[in-house]
PDB file of N, CA and C in Angstrom:
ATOM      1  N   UNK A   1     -15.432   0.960  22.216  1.00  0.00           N
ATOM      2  CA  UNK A   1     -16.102   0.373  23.343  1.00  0.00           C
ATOM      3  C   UNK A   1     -17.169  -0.630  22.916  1.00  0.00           C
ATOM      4  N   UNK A   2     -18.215  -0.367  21.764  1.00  0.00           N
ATOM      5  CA  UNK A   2     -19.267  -0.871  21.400  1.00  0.00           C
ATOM      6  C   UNK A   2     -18.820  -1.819  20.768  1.00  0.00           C
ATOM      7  N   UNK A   3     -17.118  -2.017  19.940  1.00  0.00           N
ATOM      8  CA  UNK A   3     -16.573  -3.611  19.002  1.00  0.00           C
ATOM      9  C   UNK A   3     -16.973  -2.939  17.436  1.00  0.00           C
ATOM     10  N   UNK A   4     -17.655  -1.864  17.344  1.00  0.00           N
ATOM     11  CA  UNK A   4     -18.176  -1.263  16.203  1.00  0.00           C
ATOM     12  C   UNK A   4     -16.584  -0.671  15.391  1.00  0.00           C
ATOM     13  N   UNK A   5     -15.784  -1.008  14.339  1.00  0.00           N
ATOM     14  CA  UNK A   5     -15.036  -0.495  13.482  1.00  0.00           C
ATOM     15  C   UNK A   5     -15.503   0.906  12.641  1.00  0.00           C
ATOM     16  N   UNK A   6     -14.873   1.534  13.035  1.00  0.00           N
ATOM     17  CA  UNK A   6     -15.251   3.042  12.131  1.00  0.00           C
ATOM     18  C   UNK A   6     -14.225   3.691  11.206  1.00  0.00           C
ATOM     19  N   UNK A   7     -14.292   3.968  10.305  1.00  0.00           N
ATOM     20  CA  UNK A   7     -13.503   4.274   9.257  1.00  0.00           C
ATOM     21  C   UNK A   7     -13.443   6.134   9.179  1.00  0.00           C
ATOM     22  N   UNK A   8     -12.820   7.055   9.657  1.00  0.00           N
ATOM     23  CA  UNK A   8     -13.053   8.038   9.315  1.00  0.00           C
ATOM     24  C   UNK A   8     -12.133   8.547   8.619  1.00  0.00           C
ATOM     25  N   UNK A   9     -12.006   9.576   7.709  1.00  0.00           N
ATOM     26  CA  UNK A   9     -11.345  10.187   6.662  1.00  0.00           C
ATOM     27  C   UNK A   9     -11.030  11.639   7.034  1.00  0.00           C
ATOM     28  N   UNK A  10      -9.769  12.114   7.334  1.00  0.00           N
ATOM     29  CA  UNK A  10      -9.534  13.344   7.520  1.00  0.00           C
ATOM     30  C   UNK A  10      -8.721  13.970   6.624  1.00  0.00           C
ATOM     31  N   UNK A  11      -9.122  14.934   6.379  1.00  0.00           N
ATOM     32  CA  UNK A  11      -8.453  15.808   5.180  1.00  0.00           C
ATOM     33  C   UNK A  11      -7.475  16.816   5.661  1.00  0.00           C
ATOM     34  N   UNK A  12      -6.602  17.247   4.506  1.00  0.00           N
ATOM     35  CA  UNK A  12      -5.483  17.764   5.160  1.00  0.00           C
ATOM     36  C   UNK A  12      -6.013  19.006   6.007  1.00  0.00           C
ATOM     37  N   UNK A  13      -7.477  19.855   5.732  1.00  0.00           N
ATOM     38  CA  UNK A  13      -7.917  21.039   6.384  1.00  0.00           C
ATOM     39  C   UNK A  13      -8.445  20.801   7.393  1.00  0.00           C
ATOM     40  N   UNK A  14      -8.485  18.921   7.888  1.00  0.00           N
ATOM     41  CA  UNK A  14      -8.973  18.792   9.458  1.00  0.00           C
ATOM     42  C   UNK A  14     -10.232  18.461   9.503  1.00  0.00           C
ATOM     43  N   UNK A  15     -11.133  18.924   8.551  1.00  0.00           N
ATOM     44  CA  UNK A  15     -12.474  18.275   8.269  1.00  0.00           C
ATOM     45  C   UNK A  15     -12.206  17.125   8.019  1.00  0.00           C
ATOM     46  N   UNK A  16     -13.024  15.803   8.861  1.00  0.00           N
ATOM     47  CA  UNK A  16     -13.603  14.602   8.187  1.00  0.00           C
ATOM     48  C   UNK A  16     -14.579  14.360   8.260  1.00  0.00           C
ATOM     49  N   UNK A  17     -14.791  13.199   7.580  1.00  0.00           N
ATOM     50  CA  UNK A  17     -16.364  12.341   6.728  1.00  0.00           C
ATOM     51  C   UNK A  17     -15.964  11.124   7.419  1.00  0.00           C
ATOM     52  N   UNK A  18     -17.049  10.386   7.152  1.00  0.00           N
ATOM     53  CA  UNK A  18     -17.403   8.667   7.647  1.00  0.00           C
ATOM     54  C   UNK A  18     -17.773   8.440   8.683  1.00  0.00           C
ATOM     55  N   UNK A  19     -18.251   9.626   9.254  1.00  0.00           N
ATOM     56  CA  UNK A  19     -18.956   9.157  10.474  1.00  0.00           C
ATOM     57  C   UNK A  19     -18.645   9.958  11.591  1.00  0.00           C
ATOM     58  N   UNK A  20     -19.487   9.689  12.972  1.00  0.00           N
ATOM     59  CA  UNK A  20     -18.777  10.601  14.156  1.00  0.00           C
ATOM     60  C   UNK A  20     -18.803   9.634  15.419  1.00  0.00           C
ATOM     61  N   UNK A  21     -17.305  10.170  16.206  1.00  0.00           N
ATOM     62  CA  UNK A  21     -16.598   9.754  16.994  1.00  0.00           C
ATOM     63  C   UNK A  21     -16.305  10.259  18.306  1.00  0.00           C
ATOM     64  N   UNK A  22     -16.612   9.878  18.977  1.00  0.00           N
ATOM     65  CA  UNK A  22     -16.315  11.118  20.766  1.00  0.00           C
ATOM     66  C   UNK A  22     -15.013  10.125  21.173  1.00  0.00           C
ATOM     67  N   UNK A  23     -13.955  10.582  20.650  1.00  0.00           N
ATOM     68  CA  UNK A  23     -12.677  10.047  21.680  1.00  0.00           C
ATOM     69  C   UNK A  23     -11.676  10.192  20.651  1.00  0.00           C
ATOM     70  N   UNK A  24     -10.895   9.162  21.340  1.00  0.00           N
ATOM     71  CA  UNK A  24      -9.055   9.239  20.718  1.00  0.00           C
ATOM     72  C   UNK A  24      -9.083   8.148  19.507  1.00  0.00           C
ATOM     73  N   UNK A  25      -8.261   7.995  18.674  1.00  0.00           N
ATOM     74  CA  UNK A  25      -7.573   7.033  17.673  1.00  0.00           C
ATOM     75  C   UNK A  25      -6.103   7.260  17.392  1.00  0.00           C
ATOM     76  N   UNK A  26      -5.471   6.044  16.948  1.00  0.00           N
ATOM     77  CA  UNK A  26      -4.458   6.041  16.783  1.00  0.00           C
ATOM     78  C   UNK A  26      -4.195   6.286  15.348  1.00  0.00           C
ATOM     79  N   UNK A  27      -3.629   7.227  14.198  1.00  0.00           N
ATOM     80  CA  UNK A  27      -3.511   7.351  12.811  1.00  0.00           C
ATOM     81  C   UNK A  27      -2.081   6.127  12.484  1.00  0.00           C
ATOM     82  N   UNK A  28      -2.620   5.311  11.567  1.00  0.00           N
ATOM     83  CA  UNK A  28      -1.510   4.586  10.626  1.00  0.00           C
ATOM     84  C   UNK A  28      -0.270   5.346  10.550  1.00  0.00           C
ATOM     85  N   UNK A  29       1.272   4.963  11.243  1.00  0.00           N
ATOM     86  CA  UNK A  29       2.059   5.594  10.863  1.00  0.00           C
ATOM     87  C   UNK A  29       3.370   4.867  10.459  1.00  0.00           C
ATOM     88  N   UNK A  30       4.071   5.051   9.851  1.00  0.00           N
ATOM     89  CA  UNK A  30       5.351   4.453   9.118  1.00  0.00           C
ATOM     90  C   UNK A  30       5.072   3.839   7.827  1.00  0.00           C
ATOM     91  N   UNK A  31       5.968   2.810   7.679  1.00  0.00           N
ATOM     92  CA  UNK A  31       5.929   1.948   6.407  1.00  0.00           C
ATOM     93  C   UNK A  31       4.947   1.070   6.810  1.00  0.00           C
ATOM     94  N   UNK A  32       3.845   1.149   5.543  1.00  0.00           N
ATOM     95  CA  UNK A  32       2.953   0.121   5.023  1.00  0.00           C
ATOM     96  C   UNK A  32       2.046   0.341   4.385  1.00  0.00           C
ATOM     97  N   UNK A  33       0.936  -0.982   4.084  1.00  0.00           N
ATOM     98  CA  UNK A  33      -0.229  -0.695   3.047  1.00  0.00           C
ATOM     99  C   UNK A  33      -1.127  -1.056   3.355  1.00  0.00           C
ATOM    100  N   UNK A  34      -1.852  -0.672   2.962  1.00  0.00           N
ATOM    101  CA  UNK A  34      -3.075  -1.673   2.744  1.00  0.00           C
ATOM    102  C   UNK A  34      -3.851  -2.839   2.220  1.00  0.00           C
ATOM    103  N   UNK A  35      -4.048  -4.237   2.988  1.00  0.00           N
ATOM    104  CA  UNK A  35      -4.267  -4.923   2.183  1.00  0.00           C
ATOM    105  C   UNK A  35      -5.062  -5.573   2.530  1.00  0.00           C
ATOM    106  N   UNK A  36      -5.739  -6.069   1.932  1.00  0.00           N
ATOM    107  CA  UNK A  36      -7.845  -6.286   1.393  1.00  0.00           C
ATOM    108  C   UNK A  36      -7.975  -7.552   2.268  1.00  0.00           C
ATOM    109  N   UNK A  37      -8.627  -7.589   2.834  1.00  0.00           N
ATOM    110  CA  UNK A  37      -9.050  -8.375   3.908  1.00  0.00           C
ATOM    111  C   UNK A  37     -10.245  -9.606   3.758  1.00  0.00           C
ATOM    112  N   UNK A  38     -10.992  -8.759   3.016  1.00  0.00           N
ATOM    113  CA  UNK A  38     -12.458  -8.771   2.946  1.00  0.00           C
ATOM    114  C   UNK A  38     -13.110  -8.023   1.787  1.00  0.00           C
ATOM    115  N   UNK A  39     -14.139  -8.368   1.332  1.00  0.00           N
ATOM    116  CA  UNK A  39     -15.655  -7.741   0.477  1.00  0.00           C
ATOM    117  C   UNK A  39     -16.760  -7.753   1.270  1.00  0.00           C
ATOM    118  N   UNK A  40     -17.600  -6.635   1.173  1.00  0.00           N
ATOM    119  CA  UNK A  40     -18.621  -6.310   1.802  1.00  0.00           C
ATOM    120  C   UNK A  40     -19.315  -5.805   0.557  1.00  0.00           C
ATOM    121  N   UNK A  41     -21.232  -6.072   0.635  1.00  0.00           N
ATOM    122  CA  UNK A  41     -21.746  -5.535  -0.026  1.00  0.00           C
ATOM    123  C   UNK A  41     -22.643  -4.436   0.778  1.00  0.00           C
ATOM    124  N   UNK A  42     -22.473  -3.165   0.109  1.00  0.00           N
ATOM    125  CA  UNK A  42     -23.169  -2.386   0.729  1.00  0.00           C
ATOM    126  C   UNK A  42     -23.857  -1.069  -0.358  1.00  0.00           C
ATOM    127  N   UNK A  43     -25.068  -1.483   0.226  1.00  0.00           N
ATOM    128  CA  UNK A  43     -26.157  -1.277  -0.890  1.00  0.00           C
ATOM    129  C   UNK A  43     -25.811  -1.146  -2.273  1.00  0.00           C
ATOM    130  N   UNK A  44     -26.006  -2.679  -2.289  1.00  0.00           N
ATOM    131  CA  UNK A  44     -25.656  -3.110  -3.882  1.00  0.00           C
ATOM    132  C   UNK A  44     -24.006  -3.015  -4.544  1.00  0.00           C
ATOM    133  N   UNK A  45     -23.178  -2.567  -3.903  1.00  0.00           N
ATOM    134  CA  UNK A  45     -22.011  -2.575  -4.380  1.00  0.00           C
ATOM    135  C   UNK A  45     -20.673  -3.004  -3.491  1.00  0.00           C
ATOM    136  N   UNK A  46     -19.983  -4.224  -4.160  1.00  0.00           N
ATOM    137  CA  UNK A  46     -19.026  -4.640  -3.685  1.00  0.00           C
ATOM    138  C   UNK A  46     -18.112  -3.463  -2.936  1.00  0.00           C
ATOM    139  N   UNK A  47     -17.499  -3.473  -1.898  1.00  0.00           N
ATOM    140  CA  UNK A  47     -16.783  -2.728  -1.261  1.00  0.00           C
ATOM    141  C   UNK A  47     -15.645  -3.491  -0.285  1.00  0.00           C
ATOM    142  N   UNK A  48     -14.333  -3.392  -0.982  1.00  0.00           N
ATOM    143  CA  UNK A  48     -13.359  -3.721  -0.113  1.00  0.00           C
ATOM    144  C   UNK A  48     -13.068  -3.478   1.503  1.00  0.00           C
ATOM    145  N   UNK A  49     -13.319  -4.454   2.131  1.00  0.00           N
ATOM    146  CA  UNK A  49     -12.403  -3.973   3.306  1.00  0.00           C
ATOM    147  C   UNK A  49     -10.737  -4.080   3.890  1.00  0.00           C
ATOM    148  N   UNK A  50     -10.230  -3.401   4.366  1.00  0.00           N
ATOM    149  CA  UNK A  50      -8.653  -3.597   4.257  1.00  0.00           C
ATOM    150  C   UNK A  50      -8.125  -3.074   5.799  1.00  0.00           C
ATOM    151  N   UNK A  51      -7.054  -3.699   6.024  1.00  0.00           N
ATOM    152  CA  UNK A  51      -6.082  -3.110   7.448  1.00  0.00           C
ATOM    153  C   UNK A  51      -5.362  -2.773   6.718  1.00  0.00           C
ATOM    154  N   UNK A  52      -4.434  -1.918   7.927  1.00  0.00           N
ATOM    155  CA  UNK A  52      -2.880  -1.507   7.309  1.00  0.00           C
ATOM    156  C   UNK A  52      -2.092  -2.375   8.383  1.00  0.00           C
ATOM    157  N   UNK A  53      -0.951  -2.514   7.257  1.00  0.00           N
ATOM    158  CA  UNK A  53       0.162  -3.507   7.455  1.00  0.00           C
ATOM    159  C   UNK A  53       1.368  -2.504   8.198  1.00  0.00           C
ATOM    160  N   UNK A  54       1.074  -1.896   8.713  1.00  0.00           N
ATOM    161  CA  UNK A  54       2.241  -1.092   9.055  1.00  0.00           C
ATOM    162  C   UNK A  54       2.028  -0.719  10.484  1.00  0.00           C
ATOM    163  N   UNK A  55       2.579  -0.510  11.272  1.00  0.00           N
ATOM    164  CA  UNK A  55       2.671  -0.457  12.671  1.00  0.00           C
ATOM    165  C   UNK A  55       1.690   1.296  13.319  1.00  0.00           C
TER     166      UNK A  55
END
Protein backbone atom coordinates (compact mmCIF):
# COMPACT_ATOMS: atom_id res chain seq x y z
CA UNK A 1 0.00 0.00 0.00
CA UNK A 2 2.79 2.43 1.28
CA UNK A 3 5.12 1.57 -2.50
CA UNK A 4 7.60 0.34 0.37
CA UNK A 5 9.36 -3.19 -1.14
CA UNK A 6 9.91 -5.73 1.63
CA UNK A 7 12.00 -8.62 1.40
CA UNK A 8 11.02 -11.34 3.86
CA UNK A 9 12.71 -14.73 4.33
CA UNK A 10 10.81 -17.77 5.40
CA UNK A 11 12.27 -20.83 6.52
CA UNK A 12 11.23 -24.18 5.93
CA UNK A 13 9.84 -24.20 9.96
CA UNK A 14 7.64 -21.08 8.97
CA UNK A 15 9.62 -18.64 10.99
CA UNK A 16 10.75 -15.52 9.07
CA UNK A 17 13.22 -12.56 9.32
CA UNK A 18 13.37 -9.19 7.31
CA UNK A 19 10.90 -7.56 8.66
CA UNK A 20 7.03 -7.49 9.52
CA UNK A 21 4.06 -7.61 7.36
CA UNK A 22 0.11 -7.54 8.08
CA UNK A 23 -1.28 -9.13 4.80
CA UNK A 24 -0.94 -11.45 1.77
CA UNK A 25 2.14 -12.00 -0.79
CA UNK A 26 2.55 -13.83 -3.61
CA UNK A 27 5.85 -16.54 -3.21
CA UNK A 28 8.13 -16.84 -6.55
CA UNK A 29 6.93 -19.92 -8.24
CA UNK A 30 8.16 -22.03 -11.28
CA UNK A 31 11.18 -21.66 -13.45
CA UNK A 32 13.52 -18.81 -12.73
CA UNK A 33 16.25 -16.65 -11.12
CA UNK A 34 17.35 -14.11 -9.90
CA UNK A 35 18.86 -11.36 -11.46
CA UNK A 36 20.66 -8.21 -10.01
CA UNK A 37 18.98 -5.25 -10.78
CA UNK A 38 20.70 -2.89 -8.73
CA UNK A 39 23.49 -2.06 -5.75
CA UNK A 40 22.53 -0.49 -2.71
CA UNK A 41 24.75 0.65 0.02
CA UNK A 42 23.63 -0.14 3.28
CA UNK A 43 25.55 0.75 6.16
CA UNK A 44 28.70 0.67 4.54
CA UNK A 45 28.29 -2.39 2.47
CA UNK A 46 27.47 -2.95 -1.09
CA UNK A 47 24.26 -5.02 -1.27
CA UNK A 48 22.68 -6.44 -4.35
CA UNK A 49 19.28 -5.91 -5.26
CA UNK A 50 17.50 -8.50 -7.55
CA UNK A 51 13.82 -9.64 -9.01
CA UNK A 52 12.93 -12.97 -10.01
CA UNK A 53 12.60 -13.78 -13.55
CA UNK A 54 10.10 -16.30 -13.23
CA UNK A 55 6.43 -15.91 -13.13
Amino acid sequence: MCGTVLEITVNDDGQYSGGYYFGEFENPIGDGDHKKVDEIDLDGQNTDVVEWTGR
